[in-house]
N, C-alpha and C. Protein backbone atom coordinates (compact mmCIF):
# COMPACT_ATOMS: atom_id res chain seq x y z
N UNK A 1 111.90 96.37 75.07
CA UNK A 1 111.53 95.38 74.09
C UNK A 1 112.44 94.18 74.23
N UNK A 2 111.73 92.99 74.49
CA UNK A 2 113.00 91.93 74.83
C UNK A 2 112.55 90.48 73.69
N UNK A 3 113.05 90.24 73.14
CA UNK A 3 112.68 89.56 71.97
C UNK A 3 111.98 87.84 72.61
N UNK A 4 111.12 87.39 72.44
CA UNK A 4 110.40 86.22 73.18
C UNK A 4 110.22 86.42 74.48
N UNK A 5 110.08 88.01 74.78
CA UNK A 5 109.84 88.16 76.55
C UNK A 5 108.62 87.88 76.72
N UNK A 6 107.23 88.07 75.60
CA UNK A 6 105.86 87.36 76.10
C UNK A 6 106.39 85.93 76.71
N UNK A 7 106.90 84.97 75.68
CA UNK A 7 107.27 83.38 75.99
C UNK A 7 107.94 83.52 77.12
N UNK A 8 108.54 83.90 77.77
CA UNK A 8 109.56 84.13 79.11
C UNK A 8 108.58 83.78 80.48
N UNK A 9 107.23 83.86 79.90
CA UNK A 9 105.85 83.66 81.02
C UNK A 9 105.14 82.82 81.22
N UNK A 10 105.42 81.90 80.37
CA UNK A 10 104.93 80.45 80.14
C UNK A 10 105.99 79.58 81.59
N UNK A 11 104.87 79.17 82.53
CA UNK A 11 105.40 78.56 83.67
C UNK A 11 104.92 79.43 84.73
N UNK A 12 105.06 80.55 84.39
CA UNK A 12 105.45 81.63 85.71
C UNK A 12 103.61 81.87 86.11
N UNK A 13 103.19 81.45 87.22
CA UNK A 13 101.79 81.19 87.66
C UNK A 13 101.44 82.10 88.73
N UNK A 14 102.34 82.36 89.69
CA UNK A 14 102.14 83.67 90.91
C UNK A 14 102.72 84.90 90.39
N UNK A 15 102.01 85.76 89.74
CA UNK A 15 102.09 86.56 89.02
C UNK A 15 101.22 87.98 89.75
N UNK A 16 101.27 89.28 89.61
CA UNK A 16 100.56 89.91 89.39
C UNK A 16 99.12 89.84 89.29
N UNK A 17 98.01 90.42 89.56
CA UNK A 17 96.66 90.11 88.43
C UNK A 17 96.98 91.15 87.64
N UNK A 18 97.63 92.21 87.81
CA UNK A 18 97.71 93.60 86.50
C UNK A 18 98.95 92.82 85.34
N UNK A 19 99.60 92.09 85.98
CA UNK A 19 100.96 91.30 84.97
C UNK A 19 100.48 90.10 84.03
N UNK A 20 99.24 89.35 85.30
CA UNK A 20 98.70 88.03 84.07
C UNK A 20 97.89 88.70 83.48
N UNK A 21 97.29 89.72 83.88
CA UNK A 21 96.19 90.31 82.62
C UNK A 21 96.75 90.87 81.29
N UNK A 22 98.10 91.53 81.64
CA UNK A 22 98.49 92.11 80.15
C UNK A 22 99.25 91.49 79.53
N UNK A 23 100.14 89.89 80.30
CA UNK A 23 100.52 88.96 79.27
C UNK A 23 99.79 88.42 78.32
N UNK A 24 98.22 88.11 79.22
CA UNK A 24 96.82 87.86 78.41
C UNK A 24 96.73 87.99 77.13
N UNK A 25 96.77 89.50 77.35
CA UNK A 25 96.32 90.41 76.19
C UNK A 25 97.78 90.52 74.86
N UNK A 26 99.00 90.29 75.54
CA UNK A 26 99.90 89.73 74.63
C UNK A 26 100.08 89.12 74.09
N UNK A 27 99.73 87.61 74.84
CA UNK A 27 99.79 86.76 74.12
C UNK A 27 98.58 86.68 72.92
N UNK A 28 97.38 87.20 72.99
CA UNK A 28 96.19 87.28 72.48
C UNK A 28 96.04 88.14 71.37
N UNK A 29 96.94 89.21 71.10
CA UNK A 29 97.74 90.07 70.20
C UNK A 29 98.72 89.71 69.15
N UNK A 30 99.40 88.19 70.19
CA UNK A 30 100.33 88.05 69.01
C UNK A 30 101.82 88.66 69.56
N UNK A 31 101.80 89.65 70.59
CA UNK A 31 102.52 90.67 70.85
C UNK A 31 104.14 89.54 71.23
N UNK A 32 105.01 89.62 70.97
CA UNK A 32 106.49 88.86 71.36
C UNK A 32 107.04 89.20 72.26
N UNK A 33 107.16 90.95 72.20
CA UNK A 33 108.04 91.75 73.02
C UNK A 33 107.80 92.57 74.31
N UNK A 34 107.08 91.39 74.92
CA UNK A 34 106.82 92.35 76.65
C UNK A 34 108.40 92.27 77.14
N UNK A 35 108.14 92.93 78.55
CA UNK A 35 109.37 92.70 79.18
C UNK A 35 109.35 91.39 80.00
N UNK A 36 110.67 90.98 80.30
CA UNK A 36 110.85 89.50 80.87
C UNK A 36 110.49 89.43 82.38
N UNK A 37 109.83 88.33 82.83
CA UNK A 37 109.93 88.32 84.24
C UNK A 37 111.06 89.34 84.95
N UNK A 38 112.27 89.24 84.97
CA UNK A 38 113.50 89.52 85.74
C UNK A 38 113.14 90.51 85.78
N UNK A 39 113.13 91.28 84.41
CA UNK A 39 113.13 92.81 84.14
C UNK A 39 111.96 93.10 85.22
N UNK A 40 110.65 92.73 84.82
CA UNK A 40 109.69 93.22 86.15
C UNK A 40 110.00 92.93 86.89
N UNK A 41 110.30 92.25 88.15
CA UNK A 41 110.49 91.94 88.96
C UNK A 41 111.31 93.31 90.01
N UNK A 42 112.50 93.70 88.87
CA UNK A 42 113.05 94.60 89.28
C UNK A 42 112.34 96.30 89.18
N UNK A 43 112.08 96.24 88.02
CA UNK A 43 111.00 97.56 87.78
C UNK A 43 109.95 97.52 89.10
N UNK A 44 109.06 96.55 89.87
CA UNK A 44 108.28 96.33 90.64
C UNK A 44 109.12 96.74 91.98
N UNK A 45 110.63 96.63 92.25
CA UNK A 45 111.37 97.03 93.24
C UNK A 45 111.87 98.24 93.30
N UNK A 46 111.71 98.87 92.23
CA UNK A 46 111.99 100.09 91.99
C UNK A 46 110.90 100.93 92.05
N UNK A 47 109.75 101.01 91.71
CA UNK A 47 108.80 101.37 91.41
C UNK A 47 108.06 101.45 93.22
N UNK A 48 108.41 100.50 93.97
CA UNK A 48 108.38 101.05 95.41
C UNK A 48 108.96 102.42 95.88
N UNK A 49 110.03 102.36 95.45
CA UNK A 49 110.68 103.95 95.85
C UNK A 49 110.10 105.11 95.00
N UNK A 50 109.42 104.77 94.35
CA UNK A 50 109.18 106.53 93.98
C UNK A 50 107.99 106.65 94.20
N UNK A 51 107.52 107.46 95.28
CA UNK A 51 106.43 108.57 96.01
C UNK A 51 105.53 109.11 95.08
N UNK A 52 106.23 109.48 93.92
CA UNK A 52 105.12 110.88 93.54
C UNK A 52 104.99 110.28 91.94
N UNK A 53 105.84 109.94 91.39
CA UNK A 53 105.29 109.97 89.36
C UNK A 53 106.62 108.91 89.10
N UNK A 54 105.93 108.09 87.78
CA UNK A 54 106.71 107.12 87.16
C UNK A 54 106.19 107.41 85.66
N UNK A 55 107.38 107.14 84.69
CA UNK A 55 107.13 107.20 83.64
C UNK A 55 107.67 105.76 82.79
N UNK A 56 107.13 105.33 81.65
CA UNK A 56 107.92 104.51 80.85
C UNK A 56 107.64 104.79 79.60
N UNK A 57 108.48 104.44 78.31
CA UNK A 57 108.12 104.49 77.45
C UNK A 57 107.95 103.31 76.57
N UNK A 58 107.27 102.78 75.24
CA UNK A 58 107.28 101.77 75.15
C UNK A 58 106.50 100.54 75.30
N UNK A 59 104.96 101.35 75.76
CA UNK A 59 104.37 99.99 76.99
C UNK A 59 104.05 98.88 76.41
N UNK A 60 103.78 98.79 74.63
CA UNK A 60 103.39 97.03 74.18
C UNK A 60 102.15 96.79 74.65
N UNK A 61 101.67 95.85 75.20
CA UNK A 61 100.73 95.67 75.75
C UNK A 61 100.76 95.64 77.37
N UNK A 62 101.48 96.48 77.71
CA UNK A 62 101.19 96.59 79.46
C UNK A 62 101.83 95.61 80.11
N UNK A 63 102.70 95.03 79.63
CA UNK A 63 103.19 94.00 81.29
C UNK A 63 104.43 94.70 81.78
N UNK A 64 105.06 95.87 81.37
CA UNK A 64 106.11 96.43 82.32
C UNK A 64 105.69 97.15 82.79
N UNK A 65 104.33 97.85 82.50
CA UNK A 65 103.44 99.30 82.81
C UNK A 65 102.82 98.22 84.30
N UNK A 66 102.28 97.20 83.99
CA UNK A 66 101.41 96.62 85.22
C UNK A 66 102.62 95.89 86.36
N UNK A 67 103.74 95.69 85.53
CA UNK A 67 104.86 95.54 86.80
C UNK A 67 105.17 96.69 87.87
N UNK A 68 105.37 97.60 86.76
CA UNK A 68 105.44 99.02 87.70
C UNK A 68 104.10 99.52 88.85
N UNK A 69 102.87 99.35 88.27
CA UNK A 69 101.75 99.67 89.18
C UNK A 69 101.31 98.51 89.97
N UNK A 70 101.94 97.59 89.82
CA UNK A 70 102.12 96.42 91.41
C UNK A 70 102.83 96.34 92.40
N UNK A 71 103.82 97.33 92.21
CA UNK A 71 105.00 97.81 93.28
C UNK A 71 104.85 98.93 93.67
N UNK A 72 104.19 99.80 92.54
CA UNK A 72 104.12 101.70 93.49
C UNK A 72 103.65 102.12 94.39
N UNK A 73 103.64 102.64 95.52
CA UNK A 73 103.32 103.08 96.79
C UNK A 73 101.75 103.68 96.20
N UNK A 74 100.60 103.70 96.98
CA UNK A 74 99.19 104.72 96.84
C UNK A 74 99.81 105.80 96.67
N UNK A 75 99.05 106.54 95.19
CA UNK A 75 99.12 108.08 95.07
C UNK A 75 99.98 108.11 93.98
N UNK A 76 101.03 107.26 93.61
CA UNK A 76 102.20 107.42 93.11
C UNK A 76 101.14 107.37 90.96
N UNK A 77 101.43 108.75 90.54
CA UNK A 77 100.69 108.36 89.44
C UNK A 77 102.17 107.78 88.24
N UNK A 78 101.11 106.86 87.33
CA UNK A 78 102.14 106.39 86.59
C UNK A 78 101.49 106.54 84.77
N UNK A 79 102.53 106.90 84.37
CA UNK A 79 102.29 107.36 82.98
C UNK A 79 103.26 106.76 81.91
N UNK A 80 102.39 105.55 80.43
CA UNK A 80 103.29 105.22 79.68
C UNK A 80 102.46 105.62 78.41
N UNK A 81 103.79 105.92 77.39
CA UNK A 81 103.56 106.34 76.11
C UNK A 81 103.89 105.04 74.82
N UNK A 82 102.92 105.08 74.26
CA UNK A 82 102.76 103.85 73.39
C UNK A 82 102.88 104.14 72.18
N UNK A 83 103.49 104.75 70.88
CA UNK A 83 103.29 105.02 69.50
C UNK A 83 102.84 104.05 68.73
N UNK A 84 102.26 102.51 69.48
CA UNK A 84 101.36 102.25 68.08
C UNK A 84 99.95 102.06 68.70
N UNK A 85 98.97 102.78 68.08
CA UNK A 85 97.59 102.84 68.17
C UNK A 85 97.03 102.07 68.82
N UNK A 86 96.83 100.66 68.14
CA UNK A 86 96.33 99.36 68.85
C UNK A 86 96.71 99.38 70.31
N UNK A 87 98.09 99.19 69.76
CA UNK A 87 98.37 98.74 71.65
C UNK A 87 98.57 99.64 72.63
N UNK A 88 97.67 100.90 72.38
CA UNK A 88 98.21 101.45 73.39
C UNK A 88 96.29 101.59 73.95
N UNK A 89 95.77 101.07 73.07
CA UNK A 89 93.89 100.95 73.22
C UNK A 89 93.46 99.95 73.95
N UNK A 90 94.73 98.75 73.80
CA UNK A 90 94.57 97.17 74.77
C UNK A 90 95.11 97.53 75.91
N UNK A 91 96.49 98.69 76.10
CA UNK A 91 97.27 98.78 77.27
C UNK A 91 96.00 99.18 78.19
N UNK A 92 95.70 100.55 77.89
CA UNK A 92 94.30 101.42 78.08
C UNK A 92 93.45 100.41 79.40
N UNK A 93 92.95 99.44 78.23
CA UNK A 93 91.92 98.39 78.84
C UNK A 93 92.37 98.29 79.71
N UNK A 94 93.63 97.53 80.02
CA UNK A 94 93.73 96.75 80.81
C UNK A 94 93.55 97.76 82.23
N UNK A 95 94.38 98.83 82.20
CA UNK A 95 94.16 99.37 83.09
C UNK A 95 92.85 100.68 83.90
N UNK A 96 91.54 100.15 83.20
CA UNK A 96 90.57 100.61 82.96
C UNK A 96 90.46 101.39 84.67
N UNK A 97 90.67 100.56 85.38
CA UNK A 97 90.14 100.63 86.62
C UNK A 97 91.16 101.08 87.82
N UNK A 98 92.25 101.57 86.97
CA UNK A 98 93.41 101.84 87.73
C UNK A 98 93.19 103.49 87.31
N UNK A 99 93.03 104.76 88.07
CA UNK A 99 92.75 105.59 88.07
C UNK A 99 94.21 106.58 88.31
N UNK A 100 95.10 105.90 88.77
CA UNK A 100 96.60 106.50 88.52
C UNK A 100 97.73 106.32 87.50
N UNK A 101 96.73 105.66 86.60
CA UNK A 101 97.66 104.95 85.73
C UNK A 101 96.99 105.43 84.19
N UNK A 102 98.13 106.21 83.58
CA UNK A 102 97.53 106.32 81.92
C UNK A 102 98.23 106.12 81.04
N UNK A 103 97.75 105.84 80.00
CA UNK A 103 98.27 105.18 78.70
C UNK A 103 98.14 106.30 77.41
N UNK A 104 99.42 106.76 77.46
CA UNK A 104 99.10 107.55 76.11
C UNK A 104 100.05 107.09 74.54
N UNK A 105 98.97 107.60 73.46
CA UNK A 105 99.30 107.20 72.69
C UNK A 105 100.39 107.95 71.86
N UNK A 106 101.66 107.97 71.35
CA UNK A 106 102.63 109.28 70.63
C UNK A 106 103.46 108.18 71.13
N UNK A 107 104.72 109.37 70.27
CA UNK A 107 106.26 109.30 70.29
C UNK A 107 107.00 109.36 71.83
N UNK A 108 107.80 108.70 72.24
CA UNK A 108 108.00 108.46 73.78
C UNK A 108 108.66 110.18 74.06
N UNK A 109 108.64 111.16 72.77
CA UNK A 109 108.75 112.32 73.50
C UNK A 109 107.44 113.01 74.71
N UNK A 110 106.52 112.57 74.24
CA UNK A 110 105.24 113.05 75.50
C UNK A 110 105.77 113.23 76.77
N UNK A 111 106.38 112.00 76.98
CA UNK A 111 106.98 111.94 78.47
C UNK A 111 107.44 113.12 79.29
N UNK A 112 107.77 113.91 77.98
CA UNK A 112 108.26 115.77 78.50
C UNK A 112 106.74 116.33 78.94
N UNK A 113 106.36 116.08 78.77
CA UNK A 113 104.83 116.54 78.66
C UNK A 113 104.50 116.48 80.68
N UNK A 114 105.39 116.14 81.28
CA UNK A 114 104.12 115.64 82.74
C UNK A 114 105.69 115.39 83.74
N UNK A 115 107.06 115.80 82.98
CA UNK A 115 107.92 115.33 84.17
C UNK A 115 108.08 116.67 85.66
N UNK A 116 108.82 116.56 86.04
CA UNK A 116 110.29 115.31 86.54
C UNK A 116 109.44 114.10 86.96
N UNK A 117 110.29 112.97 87.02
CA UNK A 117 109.53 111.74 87.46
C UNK A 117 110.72 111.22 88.52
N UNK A 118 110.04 110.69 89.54
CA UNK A 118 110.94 109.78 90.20
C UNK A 118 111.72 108.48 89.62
N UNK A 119 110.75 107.72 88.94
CA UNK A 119 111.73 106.90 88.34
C UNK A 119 111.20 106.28 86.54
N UNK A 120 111.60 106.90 85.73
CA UNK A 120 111.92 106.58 84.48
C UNK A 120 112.07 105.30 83.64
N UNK A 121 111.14 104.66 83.34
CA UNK A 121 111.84 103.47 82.51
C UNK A 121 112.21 103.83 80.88
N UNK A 122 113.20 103.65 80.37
CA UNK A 122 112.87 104.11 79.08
C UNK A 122 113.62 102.55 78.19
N UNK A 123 112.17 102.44 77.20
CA UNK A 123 111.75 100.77 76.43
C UNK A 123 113.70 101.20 75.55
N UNK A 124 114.35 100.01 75.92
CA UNK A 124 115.55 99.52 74.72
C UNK A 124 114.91 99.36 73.14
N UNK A 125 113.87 99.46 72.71
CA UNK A 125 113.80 99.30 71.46
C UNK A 125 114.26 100.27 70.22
N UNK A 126 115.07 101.03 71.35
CA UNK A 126 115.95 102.02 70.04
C UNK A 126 114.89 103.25 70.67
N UNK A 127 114.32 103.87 71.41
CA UNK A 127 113.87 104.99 71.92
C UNK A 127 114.25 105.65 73.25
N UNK A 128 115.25 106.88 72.28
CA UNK A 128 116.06 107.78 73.35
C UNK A 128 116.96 106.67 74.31
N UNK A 129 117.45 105.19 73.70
CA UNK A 129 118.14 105.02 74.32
C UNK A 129 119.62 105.42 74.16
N UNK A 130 120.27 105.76 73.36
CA UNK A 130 121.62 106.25 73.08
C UNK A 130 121.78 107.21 72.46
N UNK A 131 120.83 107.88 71.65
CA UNK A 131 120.72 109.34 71.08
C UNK A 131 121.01 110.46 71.81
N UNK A 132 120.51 110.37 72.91
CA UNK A 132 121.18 111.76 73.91
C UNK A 132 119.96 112.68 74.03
N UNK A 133 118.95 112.77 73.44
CA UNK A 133 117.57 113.34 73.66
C UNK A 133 116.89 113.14 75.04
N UNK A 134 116.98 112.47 75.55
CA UNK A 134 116.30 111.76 76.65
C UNK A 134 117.54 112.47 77.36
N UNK A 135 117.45 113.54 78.45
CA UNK A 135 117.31 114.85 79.29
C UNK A 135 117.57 114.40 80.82
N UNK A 136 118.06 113.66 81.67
CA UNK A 136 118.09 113.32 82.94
C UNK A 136 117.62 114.47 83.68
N UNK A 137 118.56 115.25 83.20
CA UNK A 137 118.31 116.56 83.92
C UNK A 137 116.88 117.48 84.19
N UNK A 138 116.16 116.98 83.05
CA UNK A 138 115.13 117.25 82.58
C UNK A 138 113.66 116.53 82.93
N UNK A 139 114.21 115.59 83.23
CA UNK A 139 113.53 114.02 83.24
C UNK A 139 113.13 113.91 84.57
N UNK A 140 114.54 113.83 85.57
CA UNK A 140 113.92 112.73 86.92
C UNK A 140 114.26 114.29 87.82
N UNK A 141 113.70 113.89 88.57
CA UNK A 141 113.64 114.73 90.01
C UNK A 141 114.84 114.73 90.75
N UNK A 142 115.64 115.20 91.16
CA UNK A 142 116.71 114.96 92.08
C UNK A 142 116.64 113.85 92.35
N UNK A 143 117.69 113.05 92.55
CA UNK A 143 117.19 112.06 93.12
C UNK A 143 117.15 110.65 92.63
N UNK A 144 116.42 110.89 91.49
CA UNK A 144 115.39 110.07 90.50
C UNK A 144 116.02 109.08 90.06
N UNK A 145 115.81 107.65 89.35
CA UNK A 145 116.14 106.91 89.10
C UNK A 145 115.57 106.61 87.13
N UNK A 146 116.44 105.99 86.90
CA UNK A 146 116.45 106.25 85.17
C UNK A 146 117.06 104.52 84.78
N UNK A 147 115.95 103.39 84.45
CA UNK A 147 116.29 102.40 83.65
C UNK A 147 116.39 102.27 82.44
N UNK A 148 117.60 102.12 81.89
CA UNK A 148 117.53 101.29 80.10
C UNK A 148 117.67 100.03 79.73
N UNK A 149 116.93 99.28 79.19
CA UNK A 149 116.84 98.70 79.53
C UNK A 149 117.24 97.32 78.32
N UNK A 150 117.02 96.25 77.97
CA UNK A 150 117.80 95.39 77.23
C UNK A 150 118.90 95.32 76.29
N UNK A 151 119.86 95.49 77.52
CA UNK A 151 121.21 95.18 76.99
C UNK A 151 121.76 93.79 77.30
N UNK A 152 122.60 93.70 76.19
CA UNK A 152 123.33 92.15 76.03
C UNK A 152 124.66 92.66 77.41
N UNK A 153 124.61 91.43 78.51
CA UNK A 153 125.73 92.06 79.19
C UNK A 153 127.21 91.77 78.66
N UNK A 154 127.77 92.98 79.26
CA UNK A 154 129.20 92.88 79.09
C UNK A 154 130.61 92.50 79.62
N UNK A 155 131.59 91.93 79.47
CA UNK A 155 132.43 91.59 80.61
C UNK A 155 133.71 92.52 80.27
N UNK A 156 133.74 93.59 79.42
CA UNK A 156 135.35 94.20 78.60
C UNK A 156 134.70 96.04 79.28
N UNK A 157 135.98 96.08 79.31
CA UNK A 157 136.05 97.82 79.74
C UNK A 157 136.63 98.42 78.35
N UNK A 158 136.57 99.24 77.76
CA UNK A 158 135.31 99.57 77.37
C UNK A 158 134.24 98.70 76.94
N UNK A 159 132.81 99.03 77.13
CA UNK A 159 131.93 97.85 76.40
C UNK A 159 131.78 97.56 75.23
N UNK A 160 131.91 96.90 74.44
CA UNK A 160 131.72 96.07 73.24
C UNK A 160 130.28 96.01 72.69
N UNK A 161 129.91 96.92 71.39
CA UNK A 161 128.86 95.78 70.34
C UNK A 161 129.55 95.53 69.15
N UNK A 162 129.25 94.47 68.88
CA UNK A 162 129.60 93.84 67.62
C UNK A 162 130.71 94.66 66.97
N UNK A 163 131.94 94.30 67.38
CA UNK A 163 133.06 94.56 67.74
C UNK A 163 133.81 96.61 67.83
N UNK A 164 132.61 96.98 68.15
CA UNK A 164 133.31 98.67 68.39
C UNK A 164 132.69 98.64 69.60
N UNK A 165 133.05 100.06 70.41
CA UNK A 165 132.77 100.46 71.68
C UNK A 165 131.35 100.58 71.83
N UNK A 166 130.41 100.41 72.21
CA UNK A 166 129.23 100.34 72.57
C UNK A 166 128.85 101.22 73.35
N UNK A 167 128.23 102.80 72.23
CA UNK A 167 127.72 104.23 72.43
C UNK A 167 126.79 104.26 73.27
N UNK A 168 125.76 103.45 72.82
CA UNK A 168 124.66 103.59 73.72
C UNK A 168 124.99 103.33 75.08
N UNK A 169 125.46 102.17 75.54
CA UNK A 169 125.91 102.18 76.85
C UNK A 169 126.51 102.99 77.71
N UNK A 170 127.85 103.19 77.10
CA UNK A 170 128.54 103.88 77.64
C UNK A 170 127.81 105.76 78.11
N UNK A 171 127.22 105.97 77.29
CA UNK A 171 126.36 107.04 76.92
C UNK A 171 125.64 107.35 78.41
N UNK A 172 124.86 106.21 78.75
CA UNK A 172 124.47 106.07 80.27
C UNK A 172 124.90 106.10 81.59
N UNK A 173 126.59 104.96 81.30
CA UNK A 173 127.09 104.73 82.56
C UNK A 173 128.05 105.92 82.63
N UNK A 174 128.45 106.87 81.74
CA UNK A 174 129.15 107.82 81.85
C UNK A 174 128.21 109.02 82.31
N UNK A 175 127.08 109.12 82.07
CA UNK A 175 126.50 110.39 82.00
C UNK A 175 126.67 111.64 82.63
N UNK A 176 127.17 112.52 83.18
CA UNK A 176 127.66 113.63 84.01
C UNK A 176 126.72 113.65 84.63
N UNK A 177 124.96 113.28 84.33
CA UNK A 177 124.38 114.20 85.69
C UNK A 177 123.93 113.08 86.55
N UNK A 178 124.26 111.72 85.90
CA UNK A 178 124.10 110.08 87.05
C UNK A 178 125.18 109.58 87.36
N UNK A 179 124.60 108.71 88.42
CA UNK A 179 125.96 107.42 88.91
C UNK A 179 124.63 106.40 88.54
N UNK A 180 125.49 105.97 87.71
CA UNK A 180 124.71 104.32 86.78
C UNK A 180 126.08 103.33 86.88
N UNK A 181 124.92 102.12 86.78
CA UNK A 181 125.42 100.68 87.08
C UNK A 181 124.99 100.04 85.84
N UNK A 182 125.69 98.48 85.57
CA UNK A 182 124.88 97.70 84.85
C UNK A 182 124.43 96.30 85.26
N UNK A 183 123.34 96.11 85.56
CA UNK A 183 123.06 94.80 86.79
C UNK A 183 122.75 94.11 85.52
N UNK A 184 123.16 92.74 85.25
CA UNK A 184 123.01 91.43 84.76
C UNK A 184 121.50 90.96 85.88
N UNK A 185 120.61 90.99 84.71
CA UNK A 185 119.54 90.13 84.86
C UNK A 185 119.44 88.39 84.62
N UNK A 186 120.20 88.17 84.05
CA UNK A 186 120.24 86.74 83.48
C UNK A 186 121.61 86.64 82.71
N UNK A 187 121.67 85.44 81.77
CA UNK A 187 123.06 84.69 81.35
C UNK A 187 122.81 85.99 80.28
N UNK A 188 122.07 86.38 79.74
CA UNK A 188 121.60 86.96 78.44
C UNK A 188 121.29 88.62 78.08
N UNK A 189 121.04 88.80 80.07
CA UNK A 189 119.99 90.10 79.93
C UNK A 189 120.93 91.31 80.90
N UNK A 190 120.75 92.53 80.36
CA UNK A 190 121.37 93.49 81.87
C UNK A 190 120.67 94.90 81.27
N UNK A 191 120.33 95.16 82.21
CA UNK A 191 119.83 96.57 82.55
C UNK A 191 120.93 97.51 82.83
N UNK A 192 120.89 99.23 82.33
CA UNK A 192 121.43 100.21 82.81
C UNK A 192 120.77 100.62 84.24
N UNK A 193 120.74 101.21 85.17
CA UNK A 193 120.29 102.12 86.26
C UNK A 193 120.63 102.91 86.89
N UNK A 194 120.30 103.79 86.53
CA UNK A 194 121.55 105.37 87.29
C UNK A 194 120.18 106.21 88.11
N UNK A 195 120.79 106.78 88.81
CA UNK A 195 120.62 108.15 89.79
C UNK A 195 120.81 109.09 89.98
N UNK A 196 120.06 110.36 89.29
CA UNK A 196 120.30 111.30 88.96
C UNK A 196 120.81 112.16 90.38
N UNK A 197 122.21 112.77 89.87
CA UNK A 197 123.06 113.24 91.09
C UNK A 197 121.96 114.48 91.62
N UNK A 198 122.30 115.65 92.72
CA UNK A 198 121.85 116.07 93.77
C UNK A 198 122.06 117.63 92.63
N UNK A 199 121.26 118.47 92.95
CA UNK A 199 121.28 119.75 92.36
C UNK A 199 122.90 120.44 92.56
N UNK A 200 123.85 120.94 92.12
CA UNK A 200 125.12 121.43 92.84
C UNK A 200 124.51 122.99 93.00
């Protein structure tokens, strides 16, 4: 969820057709909170490497779901969970004709429902991002790759929110069963991304 990430698309003209279709439908919704160019861009580079299943949670109206299925290799099925009704009936649409790609409607727990996944997006809007519910181990495949995603970046060891240590983060880049990074997307924006370590 990135706050004016629909507006973040205004300009941006070589696009996707699965990305301008569900800004479309965002902007046409009303919807604020797609993800930002950057953010896709990178999800779309990621979303090359995984072979077999992608998950996200979160989808809004589909423009991180259609970032992801513009980069995935043939075959690679991709699955996002939407808990509000509407938009997960517009996400749906959009991808009417995409036969690897589904839109379900619930709590971003479903996602248990269909894993391990190669690579994981899970929506910053406060779902399973710092709670500890959300399972790596459980989640990605050996291997696997696991984004969280809108964080304010940081420059202090330990990380900082609004002046205490910053749980959620740390929560990620520490995790025992990944090696996670935090890549700065912009002056404003940074993503978690870890890799779930090798079976011991």
């Amino acid at each position: 969820m990135s706050l004016h990430g629909t507006d973040a698309y205004r300009g941006h003209d070589a696009l996707p057709m699965l990305v301008q279709r569900a800004v479309e439908a965002a902007r046409a919704q009303g919807f604020a909170f797609s993800c930002r160019p950057e953010q896709g861009r990178l999800l779309q580079v990621l979303a090359a490497g995984a072979p077999h299943s992608i998950a996200e949670t979160g989808t809004g109206c589909g423009v991180g779901l259609a970032w992801l299925a513009s980069g995935a290799p043939p075959g690679t099925r991709l699955i996002s969970i939407e808990r509000d009704p509407e938009r997960a009936r517009i996400a749906s649409d959009i991808f009417r004709d995409c036969d690897h790609v589904e839109v379900l409607h619930g709590d971003w727990q479903r996602i248990e429902e269909r894993g391990p996944y190669d690579l994981l997006v899970l929506d910053g809007g406060g779902q399973a991002k710092g709670d500890g519910t959300a399972d790596p181990a459980r989640l990605l495949a050996a291997g696997g790759t696991i984004v969280i995603d809108d964080f304010t970046p940081t420059t202090t060891w330990p990380p900082r929110f609004n002046g205490a240590p910053d749980h959620a983060r740390l929560h990620w880049l520490e995790h025992p069963e990944l090696r996670a990074a935090e890549l700065r997307l912009a002056t404003d924006l940074s993503v978690i991304v870890g890799t779930r370590l090798p079976d011991s």
